[in-house]
Structures are given as C-alpha cells and as structure tokens.
Protein backbone atom coordinates (compact mmCIF):
# COMPACT_ATOMS: atom_id res chain seq x y z
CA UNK A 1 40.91 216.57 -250.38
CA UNK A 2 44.69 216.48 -250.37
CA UNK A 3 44.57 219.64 -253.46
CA UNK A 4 42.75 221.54 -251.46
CA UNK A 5 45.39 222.38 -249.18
CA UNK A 6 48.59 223.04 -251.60
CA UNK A 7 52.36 222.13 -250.53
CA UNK A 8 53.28 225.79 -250.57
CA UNK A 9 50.39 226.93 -247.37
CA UNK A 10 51.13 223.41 -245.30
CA UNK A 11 55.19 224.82 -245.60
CA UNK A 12 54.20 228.16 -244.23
CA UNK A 13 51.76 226.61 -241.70
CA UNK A 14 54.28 224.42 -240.42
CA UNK A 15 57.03 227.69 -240.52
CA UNK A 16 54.86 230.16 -238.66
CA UNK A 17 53.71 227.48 -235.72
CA UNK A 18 58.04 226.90 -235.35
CA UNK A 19 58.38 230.60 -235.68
CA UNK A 20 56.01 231.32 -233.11
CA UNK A 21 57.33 228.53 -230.67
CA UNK A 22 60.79 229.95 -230.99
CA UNK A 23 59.70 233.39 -230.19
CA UNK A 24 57.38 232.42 -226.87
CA UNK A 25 60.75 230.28 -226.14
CA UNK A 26 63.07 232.81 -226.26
CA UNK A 27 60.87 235.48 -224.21
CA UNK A 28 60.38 233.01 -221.58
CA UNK A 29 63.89 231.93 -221.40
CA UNK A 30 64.47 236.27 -221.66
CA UNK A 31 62.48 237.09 -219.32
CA UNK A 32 63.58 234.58 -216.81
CA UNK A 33 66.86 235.21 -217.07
CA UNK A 34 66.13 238.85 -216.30
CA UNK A 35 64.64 238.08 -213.30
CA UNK A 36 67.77 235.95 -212.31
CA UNK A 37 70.12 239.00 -212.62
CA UNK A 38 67.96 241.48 -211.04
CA UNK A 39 67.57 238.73 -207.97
C-alpha cells in the first residue's frame, strides 16, 4: 500500500495544499486590508 503512493507525489501533495493556504491567506489578509484604507 505504502508504494503505491511514492515519496516524490506525497512532497508535492503536501506543497500544493501549503501553497494554496498561503495564497487564500494572503488574499484575505489583501483584500481586507483594502477595505481598511478605502474606509
């Protein structure tokens, strides 16, 4: 079971599910803070 899913494709899993957390973070936290300076 555990060769069916190689070392290399868990890595990338793992990278693009950070990646994509850090982006959705950072366009919250952008958009927020443009709505502070236009208020």
């Amino acid at each position: 079971m555990e060769e069916s899913t190689p070392p290399l494709m868990a890595a990338i899993t793992r990278f693009l599910l950070i990646a994509t957390a850090y982006v959705i973070m950072f366009l919250t936290l952008t958009e927020v803070g443009g709505h502070l300076e236009g208020a």
